[in-house]
Protein backbone atom coordinates (compact mmCIF):
# COMPACT_ATOMS: atom_id res chain seq x y z
CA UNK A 1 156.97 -6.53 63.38
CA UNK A 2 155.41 -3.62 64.91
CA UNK A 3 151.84 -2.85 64.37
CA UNK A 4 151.08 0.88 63.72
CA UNK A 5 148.29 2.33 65.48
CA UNK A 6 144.98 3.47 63.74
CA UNK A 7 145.75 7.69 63.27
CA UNK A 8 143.04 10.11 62.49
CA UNK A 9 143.67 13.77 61.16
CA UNK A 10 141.20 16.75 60.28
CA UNK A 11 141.56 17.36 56.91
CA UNK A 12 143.08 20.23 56.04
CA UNK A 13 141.03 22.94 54.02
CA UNK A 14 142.79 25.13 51.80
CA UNK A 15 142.87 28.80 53.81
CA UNK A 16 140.16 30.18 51.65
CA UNK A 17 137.74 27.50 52.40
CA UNK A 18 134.80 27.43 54.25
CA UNK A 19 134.98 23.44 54.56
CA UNK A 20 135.13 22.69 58.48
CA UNK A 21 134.44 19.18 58.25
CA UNK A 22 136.38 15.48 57.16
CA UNK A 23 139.07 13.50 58.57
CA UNK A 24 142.24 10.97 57.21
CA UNK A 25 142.21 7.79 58.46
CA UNK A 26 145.70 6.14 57.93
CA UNK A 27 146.72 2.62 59.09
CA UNK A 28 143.65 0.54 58.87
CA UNK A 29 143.40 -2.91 57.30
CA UNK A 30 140.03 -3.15 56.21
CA UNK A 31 140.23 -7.00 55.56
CA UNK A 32 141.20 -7.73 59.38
CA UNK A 33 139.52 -5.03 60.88
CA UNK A 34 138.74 -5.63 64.83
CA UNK A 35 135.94 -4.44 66.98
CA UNK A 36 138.24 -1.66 68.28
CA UNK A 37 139.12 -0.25 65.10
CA UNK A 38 135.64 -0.07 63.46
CA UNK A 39 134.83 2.10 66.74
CA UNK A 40 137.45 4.72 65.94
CA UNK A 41 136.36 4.86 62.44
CA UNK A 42 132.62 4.88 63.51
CA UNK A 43 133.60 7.47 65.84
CA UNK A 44 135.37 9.78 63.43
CA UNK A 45 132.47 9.30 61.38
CA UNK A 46 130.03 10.55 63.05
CA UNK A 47 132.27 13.63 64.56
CA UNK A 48 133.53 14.69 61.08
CA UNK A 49 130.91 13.56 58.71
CA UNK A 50 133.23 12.43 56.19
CA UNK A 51 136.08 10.43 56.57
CA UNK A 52 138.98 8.81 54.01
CA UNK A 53 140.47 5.94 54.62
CA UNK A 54 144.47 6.16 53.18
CA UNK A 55 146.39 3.23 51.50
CA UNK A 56 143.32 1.39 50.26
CA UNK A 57 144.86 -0.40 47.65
CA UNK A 58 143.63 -4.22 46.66
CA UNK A 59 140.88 -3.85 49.14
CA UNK A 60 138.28 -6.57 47.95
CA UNK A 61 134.45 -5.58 47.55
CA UNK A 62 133.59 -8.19 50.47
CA UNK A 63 135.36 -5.60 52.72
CA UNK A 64 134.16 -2.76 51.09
CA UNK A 65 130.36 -4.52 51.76
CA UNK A 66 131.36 -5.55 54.90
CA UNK A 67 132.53 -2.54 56.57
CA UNK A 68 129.54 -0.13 55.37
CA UNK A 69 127.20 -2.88 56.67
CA UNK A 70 128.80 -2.97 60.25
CA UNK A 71 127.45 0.40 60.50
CA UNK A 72 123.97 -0.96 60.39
CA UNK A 73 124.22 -4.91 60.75
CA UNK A 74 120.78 -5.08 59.90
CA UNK A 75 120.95 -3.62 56.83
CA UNK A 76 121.75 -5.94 53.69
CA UNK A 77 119.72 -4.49 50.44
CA UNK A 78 120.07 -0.77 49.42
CA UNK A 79 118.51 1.97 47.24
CA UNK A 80 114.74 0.35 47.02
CA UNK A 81 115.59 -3.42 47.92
CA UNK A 82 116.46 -4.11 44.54
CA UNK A 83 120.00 -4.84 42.48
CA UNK A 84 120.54 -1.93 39.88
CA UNK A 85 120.44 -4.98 37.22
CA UNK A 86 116.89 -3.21 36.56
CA UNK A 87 117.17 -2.38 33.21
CA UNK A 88 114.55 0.49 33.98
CA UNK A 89 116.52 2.08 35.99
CA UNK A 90 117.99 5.73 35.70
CA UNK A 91 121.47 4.93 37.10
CA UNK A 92 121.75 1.26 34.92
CA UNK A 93 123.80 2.52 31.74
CA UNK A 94 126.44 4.41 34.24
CA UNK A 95 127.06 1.26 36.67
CA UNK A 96 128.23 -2.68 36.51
CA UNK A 97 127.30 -4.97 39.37
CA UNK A 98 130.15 -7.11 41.79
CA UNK A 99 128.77 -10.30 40.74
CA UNK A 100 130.21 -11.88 43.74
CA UNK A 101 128.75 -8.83 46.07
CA UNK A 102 126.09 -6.94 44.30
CA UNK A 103 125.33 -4.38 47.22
CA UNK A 104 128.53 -3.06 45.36
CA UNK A 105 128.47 -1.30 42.05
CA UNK A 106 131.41 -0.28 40.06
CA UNK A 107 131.46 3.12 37.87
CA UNK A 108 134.45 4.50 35.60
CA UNK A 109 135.71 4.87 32.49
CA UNK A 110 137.69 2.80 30.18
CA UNK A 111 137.96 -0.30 28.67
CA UNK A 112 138.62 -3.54 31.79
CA UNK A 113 139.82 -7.04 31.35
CA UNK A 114 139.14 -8.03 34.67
CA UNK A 115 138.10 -6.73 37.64
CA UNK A 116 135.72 -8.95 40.67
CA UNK A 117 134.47 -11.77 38.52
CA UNK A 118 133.28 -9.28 35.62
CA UNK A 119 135.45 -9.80 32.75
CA UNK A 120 135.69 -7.83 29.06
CA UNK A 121 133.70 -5.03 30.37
CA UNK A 122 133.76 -1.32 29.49
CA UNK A 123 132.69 2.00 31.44
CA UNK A 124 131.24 4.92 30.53
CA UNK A 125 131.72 8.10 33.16
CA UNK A 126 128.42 9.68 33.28
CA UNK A 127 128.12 13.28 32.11
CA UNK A 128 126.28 16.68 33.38
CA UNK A 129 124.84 16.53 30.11
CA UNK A 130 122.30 13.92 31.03
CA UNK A 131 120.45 15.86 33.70
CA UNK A 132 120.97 19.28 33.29
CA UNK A 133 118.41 21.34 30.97
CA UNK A 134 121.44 23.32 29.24
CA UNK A 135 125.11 21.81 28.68
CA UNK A 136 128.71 23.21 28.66
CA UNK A 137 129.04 23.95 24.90
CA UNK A 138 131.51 21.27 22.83
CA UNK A 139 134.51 23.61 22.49
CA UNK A 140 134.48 24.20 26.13
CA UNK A 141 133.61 20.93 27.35
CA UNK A 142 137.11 19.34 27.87
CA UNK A 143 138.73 22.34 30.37
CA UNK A 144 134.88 22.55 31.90
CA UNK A 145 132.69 20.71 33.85
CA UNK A 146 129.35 20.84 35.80
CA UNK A 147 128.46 18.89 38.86
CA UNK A 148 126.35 15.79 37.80
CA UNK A 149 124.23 16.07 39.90
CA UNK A 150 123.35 16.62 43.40
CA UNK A 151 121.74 13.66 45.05
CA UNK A 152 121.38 11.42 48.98
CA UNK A 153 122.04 7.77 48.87
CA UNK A 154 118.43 7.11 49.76
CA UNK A 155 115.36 5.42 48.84
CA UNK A 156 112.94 8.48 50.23
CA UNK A 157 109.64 5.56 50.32
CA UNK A 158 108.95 2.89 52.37
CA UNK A 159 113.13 1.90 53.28
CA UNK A 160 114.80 3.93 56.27
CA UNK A 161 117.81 6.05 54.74
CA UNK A 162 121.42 4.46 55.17
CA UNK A 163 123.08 5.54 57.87
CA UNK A 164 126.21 5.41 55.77
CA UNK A 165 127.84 5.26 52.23
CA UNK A 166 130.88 4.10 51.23
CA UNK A 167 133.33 4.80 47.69
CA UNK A 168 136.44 2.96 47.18
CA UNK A 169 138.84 4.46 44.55
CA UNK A 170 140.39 1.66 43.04
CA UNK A 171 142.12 3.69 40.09
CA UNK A 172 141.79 8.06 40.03
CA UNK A 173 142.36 10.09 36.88
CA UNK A 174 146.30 11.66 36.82
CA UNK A 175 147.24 14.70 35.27
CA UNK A 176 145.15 17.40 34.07
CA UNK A 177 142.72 19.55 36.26
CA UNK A 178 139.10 20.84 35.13
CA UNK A 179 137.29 24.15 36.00
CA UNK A 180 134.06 23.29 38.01
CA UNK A 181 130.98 25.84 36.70
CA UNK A 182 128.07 25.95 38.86
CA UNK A 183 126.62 28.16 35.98
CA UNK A 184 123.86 29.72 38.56
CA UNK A 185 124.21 33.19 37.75
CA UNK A 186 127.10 33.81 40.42
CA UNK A 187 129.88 33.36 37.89
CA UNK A 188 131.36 30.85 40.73
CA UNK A 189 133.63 28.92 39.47
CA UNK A 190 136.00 25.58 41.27
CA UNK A 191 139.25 23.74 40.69
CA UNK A 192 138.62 20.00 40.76
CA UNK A 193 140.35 16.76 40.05
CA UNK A 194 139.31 14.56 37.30
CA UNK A 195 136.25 12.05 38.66
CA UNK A 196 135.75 14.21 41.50
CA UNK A 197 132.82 13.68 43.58
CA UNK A 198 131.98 16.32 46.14
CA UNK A 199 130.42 16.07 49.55
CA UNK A 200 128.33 18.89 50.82
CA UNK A 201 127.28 19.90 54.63
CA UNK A 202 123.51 20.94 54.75
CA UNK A 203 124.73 22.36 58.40
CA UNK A 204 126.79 24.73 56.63
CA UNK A 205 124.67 25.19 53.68
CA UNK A 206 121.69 26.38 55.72
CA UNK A 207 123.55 28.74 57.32
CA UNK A 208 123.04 31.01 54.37
């Protein structure tokens, strides 16, 4: 059997884009991944910021855990050392713990018989609504949507940021498309997928 080598790609931006950064990462096996692939991904990485790994499907949460940590071996809690089992805390009610792997957190929506040793559980996708000061009224609220909410995986006290975070789409919304608001005044206005979470350059940003 042949063995297909590891092939990275720019992402291509639609024309009227200003995006210059991301790459496609196709023929990796995350669950037998050797020392020379993690250096092309790490490599990719850090030259295009954000990277997507294609044809992830069945990928177990070990390898998930596994290949964010090689980034930083050192590195084995997150956020502020602490599980998000915390009942006090802000993101609780949005995610469920791995119970096998709790560095990893699941978040959805929908009703799940089984999924990494959590059984009969249900999801709820968190909404705009929960941090912004004004909402997207009712009658708008299905074609419309707001970003949630603009945040860095970091803990910002007495932890050093993560050099890396990682998202593994196990199942993405089909069908229908929404209209993004930013509602700032500009009347701006984006296209998005269902579930989509956005990834911003502060490079680009601060260029004005």
């Amino acid at each position: 059997m042949t063995v297909q080598r590891i092939q990275v790609n720019p992402i291509q931006a639609p024309q009227e884009s200003a995006v210059d950064f991301g790459a496609a990462i196709t023929n990796v096996d995350l669950d037998n991944l050797t020392d020379k692939d993690f250096a092309i991904i790490r490599n990719a990485l850090y030259n295009s910021h954000v990277v997507v790994l294609k044809n992830q499907q069945g990928v177990s949460s070990r390898a998930q855990y596994e290949l964010t940590r090689r980034f930083d071996p050192d590195a084995s809690t997150y956020g502020h050392g602490k599980t998000l089992d915390v009942k006090k805390s802000v993101l609780h009610s949005d995610l469920k713990t791995v119970p096998h792997q709790p560095q990893v957190q699941i978040i959805g929506h929908g009703h799940y018989d089984e999924y990494e040793g959590l059984k009969n559980f249900t999801l709820k996708h968190p909404h705009h609504k929960m941090f912004h000061k004004t909402a997207i009224p009712e009658k708008d609220d299905l074609n419309f949507t707001r970003f949630y909410r603009w945040h860095i995986d970091a803990a910002l006290y007495k932890l050093n940021p993560p050099k890396v975070t990682s998202l593994l789409a196990v199942k993405v919304p089909v069908g229908r498309r929404q209209t993004l608001r930013y509602d700032d005044g500009t009347g701006d206005e984006l296209g998005v997928a269902l579930g989509t979470t956005a990834f911003v350059s502060v490079r680009s940003w601060c260029k004005g």
